[in-house]
PDB file of N, CA and C in Angstrom:
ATOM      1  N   UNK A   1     164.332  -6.855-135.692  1.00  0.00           N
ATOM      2  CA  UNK A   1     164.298  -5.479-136.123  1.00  0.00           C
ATOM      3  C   UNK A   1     163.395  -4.696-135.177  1.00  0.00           C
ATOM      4  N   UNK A   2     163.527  -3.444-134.762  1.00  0.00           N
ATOM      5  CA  UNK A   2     163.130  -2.694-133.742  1.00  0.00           C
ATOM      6  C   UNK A   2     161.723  -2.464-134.335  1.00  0.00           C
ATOM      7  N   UNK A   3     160.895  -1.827-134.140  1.00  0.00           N
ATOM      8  CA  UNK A   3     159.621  -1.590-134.393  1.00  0.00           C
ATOM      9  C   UNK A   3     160.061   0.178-134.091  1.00  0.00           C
ATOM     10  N   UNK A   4     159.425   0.956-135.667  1.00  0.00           N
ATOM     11  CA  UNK A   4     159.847   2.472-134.990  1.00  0.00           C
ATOM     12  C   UNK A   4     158.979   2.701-134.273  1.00  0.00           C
ATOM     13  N   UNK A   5     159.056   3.920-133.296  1.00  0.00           N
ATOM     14  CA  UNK A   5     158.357   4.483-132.448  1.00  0.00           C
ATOM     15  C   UNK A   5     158.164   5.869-132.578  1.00  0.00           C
ATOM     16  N   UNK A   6     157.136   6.997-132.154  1.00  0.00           N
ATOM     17  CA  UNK A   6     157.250   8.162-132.517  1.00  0.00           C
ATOM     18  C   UNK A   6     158.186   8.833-131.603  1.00  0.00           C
ATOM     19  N   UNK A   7     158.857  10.054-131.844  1.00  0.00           N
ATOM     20  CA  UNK A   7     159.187  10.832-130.419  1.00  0.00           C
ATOM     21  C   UNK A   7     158.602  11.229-129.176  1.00  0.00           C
ATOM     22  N   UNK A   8     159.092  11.675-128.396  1.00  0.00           N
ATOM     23  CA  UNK A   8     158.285  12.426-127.232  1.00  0.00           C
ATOM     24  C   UNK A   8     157.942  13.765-128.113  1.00  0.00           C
ATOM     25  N   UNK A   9     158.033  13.907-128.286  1.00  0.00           N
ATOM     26  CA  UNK A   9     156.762  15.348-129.191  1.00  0.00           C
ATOM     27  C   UNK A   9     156.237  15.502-130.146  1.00  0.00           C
ATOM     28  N   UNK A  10     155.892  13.876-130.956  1.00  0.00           N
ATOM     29  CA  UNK A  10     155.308  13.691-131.771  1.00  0.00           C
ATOM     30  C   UNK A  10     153.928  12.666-131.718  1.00  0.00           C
ATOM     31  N   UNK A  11     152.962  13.335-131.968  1.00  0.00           N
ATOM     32  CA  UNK A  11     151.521  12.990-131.905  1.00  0.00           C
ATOM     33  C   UNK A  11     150.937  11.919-133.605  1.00  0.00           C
ATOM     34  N   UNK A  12     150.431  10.996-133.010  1.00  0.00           N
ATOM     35  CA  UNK A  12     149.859  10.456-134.346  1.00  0.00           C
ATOM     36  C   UNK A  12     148.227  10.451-134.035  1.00  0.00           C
ATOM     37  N   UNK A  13     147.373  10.652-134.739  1.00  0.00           N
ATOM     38  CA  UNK A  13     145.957  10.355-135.032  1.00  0.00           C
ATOM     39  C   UNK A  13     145.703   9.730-136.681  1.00  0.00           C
ATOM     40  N   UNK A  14     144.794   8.985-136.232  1.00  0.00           N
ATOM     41  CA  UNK A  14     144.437   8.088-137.050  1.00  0.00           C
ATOM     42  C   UNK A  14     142.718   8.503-137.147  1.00  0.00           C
ATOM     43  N   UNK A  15     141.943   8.712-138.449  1.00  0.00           N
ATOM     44  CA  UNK A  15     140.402   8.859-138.457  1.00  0.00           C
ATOM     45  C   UNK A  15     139.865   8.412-139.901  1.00  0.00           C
ATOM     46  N   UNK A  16     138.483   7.544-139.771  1.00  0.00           N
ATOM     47  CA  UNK A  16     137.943   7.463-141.109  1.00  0.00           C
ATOM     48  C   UNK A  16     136.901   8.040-141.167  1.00  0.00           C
ATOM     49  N   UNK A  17     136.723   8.439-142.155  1.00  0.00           N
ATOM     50  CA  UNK A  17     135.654   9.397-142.743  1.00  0.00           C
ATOM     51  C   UNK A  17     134.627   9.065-143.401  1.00  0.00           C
ATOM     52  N   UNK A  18     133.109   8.810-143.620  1.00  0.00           N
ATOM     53  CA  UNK A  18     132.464   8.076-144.296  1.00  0.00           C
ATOM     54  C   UNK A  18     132.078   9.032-145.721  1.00  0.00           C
ATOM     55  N   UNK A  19     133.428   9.754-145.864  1.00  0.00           N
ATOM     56  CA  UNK A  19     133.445  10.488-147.276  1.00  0.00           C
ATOM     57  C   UNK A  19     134.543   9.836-148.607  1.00  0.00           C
ATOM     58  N   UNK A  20     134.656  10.334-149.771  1.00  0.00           N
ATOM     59  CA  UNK A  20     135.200   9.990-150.395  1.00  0.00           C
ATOM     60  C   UNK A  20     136.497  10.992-150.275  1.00  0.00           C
ATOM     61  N   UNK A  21     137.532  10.662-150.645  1.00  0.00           N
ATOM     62  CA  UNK A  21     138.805  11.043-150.256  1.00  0.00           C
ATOM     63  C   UNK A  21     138.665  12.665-150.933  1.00  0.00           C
ATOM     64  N   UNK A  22     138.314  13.061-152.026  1.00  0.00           N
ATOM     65  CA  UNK A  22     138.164  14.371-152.753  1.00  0.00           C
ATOM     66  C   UNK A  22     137.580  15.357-151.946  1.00  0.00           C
ATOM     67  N   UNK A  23     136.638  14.820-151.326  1.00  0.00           N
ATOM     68  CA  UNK A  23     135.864  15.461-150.630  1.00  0.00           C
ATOM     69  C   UNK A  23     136.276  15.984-148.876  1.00  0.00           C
ATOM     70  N   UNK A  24     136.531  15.207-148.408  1.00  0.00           N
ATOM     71  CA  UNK A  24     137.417  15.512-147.391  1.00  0.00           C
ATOM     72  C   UNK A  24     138.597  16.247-147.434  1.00  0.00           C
ATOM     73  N   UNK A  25     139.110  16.148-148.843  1.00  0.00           N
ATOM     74  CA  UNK A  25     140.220  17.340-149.069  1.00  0.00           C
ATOM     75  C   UNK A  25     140.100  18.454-149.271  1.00  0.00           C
ATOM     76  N   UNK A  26     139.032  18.681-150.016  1.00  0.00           N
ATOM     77  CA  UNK A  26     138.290  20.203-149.781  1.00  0.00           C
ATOM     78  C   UNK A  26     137.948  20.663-148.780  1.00  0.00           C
ATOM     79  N   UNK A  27     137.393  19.764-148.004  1.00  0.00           N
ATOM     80  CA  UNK A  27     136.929  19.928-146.056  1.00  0.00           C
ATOM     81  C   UNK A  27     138.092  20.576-146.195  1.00  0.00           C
ATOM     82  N   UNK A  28     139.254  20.526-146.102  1.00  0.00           N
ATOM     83  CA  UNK A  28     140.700  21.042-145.300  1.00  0.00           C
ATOM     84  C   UNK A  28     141.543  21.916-146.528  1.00  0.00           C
ATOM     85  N   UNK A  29     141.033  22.242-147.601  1.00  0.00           N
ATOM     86  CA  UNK A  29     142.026  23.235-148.431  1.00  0.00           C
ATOM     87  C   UNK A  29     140.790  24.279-149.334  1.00  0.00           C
ATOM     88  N   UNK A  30     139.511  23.928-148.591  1.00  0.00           N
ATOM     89  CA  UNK A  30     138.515  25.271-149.736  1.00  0.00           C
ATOM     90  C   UNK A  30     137.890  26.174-148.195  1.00  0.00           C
ATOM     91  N   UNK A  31     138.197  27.563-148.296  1.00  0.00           N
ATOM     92  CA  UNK A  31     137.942  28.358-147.576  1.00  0.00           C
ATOM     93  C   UNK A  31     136.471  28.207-147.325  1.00  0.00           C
ATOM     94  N   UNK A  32     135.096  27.999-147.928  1.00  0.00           N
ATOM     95  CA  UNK A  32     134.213  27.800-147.900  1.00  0.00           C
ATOM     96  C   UNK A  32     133.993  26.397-146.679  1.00  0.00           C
ATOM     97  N   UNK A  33     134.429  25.635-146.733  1.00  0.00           N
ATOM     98  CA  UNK A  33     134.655  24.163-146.099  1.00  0.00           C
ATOM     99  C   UNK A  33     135.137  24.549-144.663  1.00  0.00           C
ATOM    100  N   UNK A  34     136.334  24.814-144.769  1.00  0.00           N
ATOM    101  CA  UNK A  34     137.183  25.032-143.478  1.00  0.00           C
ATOM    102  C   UNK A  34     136.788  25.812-142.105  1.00  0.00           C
ATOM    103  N   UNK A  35     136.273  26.642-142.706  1.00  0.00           N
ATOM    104  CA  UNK A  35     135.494  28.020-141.145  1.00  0.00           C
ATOM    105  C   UNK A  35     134.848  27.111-140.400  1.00  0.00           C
ATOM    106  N   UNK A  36     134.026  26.717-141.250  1.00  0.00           N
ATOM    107  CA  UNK A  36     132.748  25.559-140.778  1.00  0.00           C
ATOM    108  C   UNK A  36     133.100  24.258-139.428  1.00  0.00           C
ATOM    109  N   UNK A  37     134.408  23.825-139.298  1.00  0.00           N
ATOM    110  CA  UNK A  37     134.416  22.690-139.034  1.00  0.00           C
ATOM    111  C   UNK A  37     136.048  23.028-138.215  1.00  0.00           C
ATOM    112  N   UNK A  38     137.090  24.129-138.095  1.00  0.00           N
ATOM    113  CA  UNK A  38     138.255  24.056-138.068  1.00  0.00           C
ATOM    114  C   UNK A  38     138.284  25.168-136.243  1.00  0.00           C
ATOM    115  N   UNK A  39     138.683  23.704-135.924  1.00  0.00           N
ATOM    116  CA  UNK A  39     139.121  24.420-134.229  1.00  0.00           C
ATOM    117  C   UNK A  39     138.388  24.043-133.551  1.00  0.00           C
ATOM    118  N   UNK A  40     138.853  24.038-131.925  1.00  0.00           N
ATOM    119  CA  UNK A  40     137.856  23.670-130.830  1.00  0.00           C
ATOM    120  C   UNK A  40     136.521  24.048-130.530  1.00  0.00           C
ATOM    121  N   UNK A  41     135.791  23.411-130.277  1.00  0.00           N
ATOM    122  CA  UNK A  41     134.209  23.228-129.848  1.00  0.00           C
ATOM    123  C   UNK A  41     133.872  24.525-129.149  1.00  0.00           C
ATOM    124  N   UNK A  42     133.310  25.306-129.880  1.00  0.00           N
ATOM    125  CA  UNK A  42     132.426  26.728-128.949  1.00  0.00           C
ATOM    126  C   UNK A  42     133.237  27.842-130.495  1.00  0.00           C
ATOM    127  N   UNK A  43     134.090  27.697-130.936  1.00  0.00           N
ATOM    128  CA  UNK A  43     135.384  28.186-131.273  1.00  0.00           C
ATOM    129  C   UNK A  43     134.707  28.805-132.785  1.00  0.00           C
ATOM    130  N   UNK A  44     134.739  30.287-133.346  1.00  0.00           N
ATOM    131  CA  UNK A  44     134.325  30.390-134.703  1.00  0.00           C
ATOM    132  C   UNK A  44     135.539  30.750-136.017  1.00  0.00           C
ATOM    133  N   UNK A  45     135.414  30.518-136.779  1.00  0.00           N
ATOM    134  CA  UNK A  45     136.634  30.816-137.601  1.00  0.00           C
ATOM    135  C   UNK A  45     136.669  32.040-138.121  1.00  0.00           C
ATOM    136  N   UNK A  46     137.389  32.935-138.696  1.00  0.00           N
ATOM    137  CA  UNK A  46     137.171  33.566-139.847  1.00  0.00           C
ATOM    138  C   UNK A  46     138.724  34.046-140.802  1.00  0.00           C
ATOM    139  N   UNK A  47     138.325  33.147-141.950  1.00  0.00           N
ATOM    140  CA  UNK A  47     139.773  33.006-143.063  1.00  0.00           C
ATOM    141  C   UNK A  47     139.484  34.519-143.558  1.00  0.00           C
ATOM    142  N   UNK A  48     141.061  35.422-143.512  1.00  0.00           N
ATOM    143  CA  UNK A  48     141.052  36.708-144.462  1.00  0.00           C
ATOM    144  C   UNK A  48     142.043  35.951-145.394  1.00  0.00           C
ATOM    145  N   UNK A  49     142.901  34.928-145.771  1.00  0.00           N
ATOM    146  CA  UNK A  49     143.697  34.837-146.934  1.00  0.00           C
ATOM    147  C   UNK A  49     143.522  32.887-146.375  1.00  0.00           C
ATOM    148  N   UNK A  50     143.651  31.782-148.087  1.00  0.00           N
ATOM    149  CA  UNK A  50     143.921  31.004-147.829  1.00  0.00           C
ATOM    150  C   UNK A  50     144.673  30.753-149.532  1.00  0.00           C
ATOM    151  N   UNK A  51     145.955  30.739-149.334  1.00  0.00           N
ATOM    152  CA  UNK A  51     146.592  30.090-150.474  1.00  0.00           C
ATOM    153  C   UNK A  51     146.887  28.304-150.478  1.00  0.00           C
ATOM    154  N   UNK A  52     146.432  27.381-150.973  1.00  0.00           N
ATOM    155  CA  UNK A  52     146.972  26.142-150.890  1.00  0.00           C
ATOM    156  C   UNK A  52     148.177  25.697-151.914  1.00  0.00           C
ATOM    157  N   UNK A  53     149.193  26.347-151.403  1.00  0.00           N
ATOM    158  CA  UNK A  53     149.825  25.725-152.476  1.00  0.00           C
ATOM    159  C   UNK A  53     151.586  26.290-151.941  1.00  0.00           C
ATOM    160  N   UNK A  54     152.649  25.285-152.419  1.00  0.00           N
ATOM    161  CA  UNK A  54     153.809  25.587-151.384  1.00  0.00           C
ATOM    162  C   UNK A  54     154.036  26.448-151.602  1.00  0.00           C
ATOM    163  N   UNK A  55     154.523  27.045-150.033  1.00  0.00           N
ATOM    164  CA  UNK A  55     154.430  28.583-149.736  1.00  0.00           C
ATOM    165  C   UNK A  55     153.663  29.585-149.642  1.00  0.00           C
ATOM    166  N   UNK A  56     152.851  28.767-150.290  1.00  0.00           N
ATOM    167  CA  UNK A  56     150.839  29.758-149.623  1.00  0.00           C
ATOM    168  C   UNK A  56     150.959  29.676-148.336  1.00  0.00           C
ATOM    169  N   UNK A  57     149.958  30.952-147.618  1.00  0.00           N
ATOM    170  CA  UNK A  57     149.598  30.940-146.868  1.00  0.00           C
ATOM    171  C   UNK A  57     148.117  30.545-146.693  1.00  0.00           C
ATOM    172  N   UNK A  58     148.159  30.238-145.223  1.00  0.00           N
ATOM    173  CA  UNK A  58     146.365  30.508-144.939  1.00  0.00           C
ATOM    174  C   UNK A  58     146.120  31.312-143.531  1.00  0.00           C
ATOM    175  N   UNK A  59     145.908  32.139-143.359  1.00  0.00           N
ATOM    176  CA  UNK A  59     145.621  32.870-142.329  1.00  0.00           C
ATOM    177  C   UNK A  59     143.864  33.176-142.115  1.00  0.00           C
ATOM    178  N   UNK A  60     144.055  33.344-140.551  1.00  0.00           N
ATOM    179  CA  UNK A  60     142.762  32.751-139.968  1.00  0.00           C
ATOM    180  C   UNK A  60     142.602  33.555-139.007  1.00  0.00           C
ATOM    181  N   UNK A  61     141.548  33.988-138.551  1.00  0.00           N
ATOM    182  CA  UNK A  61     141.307  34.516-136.639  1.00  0.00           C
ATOM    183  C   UNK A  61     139.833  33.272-136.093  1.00  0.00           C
ATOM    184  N   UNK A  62     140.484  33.156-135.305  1.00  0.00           N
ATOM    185  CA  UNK A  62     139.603  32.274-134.126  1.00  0.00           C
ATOM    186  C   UNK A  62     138.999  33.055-133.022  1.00  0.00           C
ATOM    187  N   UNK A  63     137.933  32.965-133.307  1.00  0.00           N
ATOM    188  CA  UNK A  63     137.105  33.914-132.050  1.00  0.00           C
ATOM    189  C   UNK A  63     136.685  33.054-131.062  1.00  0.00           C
ATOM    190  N   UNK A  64     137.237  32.460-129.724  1.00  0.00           N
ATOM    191  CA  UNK A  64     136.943  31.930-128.518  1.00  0.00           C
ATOM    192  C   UNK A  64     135.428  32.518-127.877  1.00  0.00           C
ATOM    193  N   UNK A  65     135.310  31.403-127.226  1.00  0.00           N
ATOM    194  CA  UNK A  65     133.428  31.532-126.468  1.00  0.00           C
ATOM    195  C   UNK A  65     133.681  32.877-125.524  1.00  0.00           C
ATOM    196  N   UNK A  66     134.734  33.364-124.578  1.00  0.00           N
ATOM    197  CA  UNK A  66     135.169  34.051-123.949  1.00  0.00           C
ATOM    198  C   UNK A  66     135.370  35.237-124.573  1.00  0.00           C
ATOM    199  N   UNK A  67     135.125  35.419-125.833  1.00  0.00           N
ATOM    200  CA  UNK A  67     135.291  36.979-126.187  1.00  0.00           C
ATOM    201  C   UNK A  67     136.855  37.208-127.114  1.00  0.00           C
ATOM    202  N   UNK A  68     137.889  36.417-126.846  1.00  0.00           N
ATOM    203  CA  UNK A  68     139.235  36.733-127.194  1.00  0.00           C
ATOM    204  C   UNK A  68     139.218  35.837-128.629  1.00  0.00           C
ATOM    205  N   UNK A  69     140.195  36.627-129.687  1.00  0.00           N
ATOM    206  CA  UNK A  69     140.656  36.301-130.693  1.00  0.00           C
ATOM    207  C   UNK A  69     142.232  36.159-130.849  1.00  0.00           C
ATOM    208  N   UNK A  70     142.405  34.681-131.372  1.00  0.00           N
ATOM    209  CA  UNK A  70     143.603  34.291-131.922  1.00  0.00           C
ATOM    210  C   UNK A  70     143.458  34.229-133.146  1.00  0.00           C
ATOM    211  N   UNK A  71     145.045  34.919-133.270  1.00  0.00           N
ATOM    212  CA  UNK A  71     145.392  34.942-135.046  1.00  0.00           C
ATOM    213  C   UNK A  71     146.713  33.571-134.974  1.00  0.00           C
ATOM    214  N   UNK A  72     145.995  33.140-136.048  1.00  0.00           N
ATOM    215  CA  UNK A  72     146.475  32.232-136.317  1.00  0.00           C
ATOM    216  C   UNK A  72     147.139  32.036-137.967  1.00  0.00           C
ATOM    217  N   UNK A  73     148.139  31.089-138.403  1.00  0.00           N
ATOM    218  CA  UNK A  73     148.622  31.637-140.054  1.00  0.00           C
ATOM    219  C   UNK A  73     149.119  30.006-139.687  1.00  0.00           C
ATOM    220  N   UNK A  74     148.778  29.583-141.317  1.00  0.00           N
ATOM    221  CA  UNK A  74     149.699  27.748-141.588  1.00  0.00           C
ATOM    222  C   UNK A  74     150.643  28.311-142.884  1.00  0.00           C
ATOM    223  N   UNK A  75     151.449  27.907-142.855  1.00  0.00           N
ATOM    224  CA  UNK A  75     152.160  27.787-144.453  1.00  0.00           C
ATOM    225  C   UNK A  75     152.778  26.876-144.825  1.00  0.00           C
ATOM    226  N   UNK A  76     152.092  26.273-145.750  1.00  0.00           N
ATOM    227  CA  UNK A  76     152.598  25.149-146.903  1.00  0.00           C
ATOM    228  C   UNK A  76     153.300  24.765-147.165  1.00  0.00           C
ATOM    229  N   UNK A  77     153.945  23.072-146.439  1.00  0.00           N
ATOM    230  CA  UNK A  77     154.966  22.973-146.824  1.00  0.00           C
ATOM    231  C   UNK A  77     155.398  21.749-148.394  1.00  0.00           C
ATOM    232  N   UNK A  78     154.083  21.221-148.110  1.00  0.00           N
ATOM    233  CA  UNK A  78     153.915  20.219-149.583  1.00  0.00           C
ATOM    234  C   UNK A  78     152.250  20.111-149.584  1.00  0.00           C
ATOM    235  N   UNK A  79     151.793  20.148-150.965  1.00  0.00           N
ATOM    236  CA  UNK A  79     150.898  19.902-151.258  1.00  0.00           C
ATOM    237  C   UNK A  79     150.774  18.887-152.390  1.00  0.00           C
ATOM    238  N   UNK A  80     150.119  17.955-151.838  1.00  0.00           N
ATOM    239  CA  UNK A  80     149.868  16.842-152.933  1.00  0.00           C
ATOM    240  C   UNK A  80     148.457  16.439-153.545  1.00  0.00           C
ATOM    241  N   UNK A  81     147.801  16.987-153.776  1.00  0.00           N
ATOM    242  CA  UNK A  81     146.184  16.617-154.192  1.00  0.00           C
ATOM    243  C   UNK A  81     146.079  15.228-154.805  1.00  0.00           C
ATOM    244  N   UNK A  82     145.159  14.418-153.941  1.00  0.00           N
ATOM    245  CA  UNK A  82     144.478  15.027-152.774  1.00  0.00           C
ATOM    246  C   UNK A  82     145.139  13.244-151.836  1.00  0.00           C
ATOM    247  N   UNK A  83     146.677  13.440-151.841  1.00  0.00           N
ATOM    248  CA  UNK A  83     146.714  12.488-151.028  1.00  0.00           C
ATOM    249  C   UNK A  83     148.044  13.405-149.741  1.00  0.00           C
ATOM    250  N   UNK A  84     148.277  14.228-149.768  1.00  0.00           N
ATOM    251  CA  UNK A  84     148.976  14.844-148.485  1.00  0.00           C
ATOM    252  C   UNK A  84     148.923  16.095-148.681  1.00  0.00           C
ATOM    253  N   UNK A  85     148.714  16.853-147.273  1.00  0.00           N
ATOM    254  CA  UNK A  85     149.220  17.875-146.702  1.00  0.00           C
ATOM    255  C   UNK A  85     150.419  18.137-145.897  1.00  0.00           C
ATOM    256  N   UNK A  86     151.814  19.022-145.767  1.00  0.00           N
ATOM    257  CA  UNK A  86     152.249  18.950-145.029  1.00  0.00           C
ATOM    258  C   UNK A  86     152.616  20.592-144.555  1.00  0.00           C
ATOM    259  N   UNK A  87     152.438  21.075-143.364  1.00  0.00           N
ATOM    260  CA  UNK A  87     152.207  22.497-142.953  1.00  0.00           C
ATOM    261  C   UNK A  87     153.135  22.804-141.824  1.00  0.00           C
ATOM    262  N   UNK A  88     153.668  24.008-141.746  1.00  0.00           N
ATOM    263  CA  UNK A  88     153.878  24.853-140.276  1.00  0.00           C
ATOM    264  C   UNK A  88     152.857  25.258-139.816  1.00  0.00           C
ATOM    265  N   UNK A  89     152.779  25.405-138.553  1.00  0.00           N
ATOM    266  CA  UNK A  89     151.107  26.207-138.104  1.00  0.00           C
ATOM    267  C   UNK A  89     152.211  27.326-137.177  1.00  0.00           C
ATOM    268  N   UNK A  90     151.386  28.011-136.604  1.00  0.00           N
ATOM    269  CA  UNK A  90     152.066  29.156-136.027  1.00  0.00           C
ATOM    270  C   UNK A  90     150.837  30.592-135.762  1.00  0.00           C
ATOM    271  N   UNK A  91     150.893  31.010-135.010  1.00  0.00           N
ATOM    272  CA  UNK A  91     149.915  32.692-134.130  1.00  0.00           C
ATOM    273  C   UNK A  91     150.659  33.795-134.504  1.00  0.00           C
ATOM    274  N   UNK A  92     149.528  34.585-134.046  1.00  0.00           N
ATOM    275  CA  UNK A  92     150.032  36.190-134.557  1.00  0.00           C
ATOM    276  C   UNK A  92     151.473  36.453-134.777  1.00  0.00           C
ATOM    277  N   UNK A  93     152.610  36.401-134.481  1.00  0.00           N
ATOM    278  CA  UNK A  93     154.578  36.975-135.112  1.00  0.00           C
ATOM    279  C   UNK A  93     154.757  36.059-134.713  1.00  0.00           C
ATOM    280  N   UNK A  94     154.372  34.945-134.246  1.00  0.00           N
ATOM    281  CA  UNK A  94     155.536  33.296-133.636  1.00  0.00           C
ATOM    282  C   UNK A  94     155.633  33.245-134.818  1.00  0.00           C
ATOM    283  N   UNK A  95     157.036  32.008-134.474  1.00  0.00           N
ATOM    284  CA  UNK A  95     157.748  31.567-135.545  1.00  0.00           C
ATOM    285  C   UNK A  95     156.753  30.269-135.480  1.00  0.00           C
ATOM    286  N   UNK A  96     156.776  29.219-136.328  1.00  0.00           N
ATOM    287  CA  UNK A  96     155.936  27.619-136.237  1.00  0.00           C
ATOM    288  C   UNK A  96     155.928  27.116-134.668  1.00  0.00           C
ATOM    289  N   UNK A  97     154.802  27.024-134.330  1.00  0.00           N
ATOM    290  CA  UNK A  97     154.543  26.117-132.870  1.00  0.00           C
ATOM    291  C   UNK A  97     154.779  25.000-133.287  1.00  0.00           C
ATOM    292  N   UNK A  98     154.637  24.361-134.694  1.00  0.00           N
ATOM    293  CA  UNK A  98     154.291  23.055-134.629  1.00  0.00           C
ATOM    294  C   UNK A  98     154.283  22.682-136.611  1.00  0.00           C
ATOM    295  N   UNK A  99     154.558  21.441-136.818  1.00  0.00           N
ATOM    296  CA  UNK A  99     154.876  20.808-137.899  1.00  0.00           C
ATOM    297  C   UNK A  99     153.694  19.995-137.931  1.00  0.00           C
ATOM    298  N   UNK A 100     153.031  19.751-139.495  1.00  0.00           N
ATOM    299  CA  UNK A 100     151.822  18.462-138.926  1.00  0.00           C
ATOM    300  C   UNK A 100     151.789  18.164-140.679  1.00  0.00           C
ATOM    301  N   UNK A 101     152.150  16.725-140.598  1.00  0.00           N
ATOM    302  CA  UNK A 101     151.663  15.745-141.750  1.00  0.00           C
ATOM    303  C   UNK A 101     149.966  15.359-141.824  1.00  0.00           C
ATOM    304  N   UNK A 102     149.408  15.714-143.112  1.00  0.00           N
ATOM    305  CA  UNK A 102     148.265  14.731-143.042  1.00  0.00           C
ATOM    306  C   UNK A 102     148.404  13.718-144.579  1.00  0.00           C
ATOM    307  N   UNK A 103     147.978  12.523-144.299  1.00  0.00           N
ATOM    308  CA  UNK A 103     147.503  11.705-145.287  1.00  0.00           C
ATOM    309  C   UNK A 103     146.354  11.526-145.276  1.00  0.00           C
ATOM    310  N   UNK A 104     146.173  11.388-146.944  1.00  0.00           N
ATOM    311  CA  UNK A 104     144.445  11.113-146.908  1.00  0.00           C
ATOM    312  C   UNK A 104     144.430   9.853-147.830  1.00  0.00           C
ATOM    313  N   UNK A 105     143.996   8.749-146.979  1.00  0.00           N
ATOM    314  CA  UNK A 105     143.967   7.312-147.927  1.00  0.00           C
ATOM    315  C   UNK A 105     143.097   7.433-148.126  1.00  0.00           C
ATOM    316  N   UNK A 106     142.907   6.495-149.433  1.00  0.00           N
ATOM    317  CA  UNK A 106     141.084   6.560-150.191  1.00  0.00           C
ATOM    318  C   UNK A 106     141.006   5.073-149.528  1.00  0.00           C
ATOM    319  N   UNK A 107     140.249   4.564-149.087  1.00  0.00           N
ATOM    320  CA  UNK A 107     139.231   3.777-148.596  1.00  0.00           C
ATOM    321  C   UNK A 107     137.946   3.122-149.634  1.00  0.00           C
ATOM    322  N   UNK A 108     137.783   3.263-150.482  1.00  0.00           N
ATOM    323  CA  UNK A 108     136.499   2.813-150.953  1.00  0.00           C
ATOM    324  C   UNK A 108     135.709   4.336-151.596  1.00  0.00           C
ATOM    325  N   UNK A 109     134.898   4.334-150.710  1.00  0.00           N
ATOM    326  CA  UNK A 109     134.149   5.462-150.738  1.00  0.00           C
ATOM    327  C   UNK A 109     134.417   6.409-149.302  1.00  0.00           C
ATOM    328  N   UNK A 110     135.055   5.528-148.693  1.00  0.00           N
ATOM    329  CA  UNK A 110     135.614   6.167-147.728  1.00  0.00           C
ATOM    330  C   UNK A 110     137.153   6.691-147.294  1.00  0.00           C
ATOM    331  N   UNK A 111     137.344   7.585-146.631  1.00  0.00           N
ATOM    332  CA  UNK A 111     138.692   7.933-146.267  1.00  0.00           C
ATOM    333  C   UNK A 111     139.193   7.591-144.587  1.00  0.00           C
ATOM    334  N   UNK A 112     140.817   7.722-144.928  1.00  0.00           N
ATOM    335  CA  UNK A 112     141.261   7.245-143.745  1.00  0.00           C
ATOM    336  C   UNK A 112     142.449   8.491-143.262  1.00  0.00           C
ATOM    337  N   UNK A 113     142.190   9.501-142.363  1.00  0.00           N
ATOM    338  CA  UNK A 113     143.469  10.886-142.430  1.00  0.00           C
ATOM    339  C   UNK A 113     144.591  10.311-141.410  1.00  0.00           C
ATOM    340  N   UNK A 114     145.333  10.529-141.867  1.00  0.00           N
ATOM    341  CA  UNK A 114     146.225  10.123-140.623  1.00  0.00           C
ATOM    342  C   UNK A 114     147.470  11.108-140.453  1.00  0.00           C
TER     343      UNK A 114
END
């Protein structure tokens, strides 16, 4: 039997967390949590709307070290508390750049996102 493989334009990451699975889900669905920790290094957030829930939105601007702001918007495509996320992401009028599954295994006291 073949072993599946991902596509050419599909990315997997794998990370554990030395949190408990609840908690890490709030990291990624409570507006309070998210600014804090969401986007590249230098990079600041700021959420004007975050709905979690299908067909919510969450919209965002990213203020770059360079001065420039991206608008950025995800919308919901399953929400499972607190063991998946699944989202469109997408910028200011684009249609989705991009599709992204997360799982959140409980581990113990720890979590595993993948």
């Amino acid at each position: 039997m073949p072993i599946p493989t991902t596509s050419d334009r599909e990315i997997v990451q794998e990370r554990i967390f030395d949190a408990p699975r609840e908690l890490v889900w709030k990291a990624f669905t409570e507006r309070a949590h998210i600014d804090k920790w969401w986007g590249p290094n230098g990079f600041r957030n700021e959420t004007s709307a975050m709905d979690v829930r299908v067909g919510g939105v969450w919209r965002y601007l990213m203020h770059g070290p360079d001065g420039k702001d991206w608008v950025n918007w995800i919308r919901y495509e399953e929400v499972t508390e607190p063991s998946r996320l699944v989202y469109a992401h997408g910028g200011d009028t684009d249609e989705a750049m991009f599709h992204v599954t997360i799982t959140f295994t409980e581990l113990g006291n720890r979590t595993k996102l993948t």
